[in-house]
C-alpha atoms as a PDB file:
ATOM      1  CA  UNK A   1      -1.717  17.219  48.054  1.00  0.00           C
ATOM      2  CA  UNK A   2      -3.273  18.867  44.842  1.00  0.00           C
ATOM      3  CA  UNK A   3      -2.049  22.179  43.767  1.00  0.00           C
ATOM      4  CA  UNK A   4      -4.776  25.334  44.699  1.00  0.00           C
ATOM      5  CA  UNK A   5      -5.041  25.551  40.548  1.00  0.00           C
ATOM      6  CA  UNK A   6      -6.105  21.665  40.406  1.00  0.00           C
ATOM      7  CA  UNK A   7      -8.558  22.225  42.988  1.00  0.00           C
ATOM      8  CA  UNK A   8      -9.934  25.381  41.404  1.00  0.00           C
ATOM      9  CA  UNK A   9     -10.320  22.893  38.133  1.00  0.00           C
ATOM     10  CA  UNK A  10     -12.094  20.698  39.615  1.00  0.00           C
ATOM     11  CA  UNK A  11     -15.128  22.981  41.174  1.00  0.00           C
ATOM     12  CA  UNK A  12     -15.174  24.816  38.645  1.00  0.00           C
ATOM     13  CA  UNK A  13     -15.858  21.852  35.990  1.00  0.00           C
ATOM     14  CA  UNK A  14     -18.458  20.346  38.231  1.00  0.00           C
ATOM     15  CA  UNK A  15     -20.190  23.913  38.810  1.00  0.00           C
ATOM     16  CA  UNK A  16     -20.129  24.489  35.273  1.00  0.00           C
ATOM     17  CA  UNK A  17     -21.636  21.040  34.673  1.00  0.00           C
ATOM     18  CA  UNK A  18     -24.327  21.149  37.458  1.00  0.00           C
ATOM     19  CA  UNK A  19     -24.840  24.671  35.627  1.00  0.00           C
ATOM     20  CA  UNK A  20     -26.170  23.452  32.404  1.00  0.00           C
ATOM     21  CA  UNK A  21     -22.791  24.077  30.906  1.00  0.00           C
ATOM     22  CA  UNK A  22     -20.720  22.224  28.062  1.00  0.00           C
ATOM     23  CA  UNK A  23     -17.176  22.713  27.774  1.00  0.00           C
ATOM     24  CA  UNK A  24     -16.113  22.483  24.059  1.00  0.00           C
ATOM     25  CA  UNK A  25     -12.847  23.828  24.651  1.00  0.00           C
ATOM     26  CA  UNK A  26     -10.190  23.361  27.555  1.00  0.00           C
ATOM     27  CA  UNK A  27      -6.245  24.360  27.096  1.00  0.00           C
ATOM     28  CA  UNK A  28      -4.891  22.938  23.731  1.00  0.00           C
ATOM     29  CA  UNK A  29      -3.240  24.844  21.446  1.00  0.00           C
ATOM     30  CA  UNK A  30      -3.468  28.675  20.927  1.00  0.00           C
ATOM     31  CA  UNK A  31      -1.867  30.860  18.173  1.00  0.00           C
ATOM     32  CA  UNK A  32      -3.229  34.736  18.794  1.00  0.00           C
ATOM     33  CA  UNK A  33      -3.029  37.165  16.018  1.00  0.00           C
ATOM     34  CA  UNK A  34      -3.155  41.177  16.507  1.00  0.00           C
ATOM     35  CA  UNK A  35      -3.506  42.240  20.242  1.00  0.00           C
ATOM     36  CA  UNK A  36      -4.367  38.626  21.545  1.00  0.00           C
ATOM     37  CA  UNK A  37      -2.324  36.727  24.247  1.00  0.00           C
ATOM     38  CA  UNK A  38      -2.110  33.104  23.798  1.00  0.00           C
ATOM     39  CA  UNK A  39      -2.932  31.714  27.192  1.00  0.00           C
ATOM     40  CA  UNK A  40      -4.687  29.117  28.415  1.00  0.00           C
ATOM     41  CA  UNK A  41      -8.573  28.906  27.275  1.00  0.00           C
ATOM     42  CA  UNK A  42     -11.708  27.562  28.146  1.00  0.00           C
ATOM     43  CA  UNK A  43     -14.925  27.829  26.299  1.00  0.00           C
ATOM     44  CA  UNK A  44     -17.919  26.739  27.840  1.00  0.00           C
ATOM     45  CA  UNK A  45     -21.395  26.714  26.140  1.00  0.00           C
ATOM     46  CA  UNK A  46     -24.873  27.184  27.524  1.00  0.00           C
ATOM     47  CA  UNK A  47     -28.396  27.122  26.313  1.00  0.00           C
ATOM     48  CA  UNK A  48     -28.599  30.786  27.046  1.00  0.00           C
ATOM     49  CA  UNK A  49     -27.173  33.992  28.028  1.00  0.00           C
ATOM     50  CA  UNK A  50     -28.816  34.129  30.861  1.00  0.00           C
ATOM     51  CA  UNK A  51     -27.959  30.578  32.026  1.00  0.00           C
ATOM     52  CA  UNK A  52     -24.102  31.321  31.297  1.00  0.00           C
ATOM     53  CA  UNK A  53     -24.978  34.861  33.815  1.00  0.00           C
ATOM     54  CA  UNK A  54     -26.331  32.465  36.602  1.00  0.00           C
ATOM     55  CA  UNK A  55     -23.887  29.570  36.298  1.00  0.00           C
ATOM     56  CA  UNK A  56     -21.128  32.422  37.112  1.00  0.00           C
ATOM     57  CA  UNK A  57     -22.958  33.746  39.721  1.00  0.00           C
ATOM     58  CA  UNK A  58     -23.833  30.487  41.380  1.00  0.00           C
ATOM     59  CA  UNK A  59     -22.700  29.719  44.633  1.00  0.00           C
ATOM     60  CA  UNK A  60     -20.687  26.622  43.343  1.00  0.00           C
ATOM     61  CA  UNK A  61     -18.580  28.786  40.512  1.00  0.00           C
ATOM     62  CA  UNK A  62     -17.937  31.443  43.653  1.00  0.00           C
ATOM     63  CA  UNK A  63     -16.157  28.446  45.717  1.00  0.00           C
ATOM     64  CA  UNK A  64     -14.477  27.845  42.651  1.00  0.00           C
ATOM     65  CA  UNK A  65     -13.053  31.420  42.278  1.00  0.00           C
ATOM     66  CA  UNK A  66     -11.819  31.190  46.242  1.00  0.00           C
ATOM     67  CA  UNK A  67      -9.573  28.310  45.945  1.00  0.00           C
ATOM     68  CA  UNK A  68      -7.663  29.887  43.806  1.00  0.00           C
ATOM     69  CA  UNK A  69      -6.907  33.094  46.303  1.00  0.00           C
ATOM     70  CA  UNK A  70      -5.321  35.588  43.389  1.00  0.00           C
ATOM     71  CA  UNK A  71      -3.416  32.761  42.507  1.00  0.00           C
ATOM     72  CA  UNK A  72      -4.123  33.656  39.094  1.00  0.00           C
ATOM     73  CA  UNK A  73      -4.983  36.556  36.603  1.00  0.00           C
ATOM     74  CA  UNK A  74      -8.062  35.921  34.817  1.00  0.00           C
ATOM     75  CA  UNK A  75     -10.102  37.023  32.010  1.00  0.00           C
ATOM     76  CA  UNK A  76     -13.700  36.016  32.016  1.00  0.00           C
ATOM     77  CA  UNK A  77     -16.617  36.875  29.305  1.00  0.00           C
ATOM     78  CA  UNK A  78     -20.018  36.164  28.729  1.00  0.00           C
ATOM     79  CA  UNK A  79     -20.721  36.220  25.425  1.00  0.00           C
ATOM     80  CA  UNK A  80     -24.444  35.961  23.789  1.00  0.00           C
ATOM     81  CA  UNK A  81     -24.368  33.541  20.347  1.00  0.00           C
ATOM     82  CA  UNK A  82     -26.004  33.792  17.478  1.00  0.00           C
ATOM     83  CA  UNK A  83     -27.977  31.169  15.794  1.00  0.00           C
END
């Protein structure tokens, strides 16, 4: 039976994708300087802020969040690029 975290993975990849979104970054190494904690990251890029907004929102990314039930603490940003 796959773990609640492995199931959370999976949603959330294929709401991301269905999203518009392109993970360029998923776990791998981490060294954090100053205040930052070196835990698992994924960066995901979209063709807008305000596709990122609405990819988190969607129903899809929500389903994702449940199957994890608090399993884990979570940090999640939005951030707008620059050209």
């Amino acid at each position: 039976m796959p773990s609640t975290v492995h199931v959370h993975n999976k949603l959330a990849r294929l709401a991301v994708k269905a999203g518009g979104g392109r993970v360029l970054v998923r776990g791998g190494r981490v060294v954090a300087y100053d205040a930052g904690i070196a835990e698992r990251t994924v960066l995901v890029e979209f063709d807008s802020f305000e596709q990122a907004v609405a990819a988190r929102e969607r129903a899809a990314y929500q389903e994702a969040l449940v199957a994890l039930s608090g399993g884990v603490e979570r940090e999640f940003r939005i951030v707008e690029g620059i050209d």
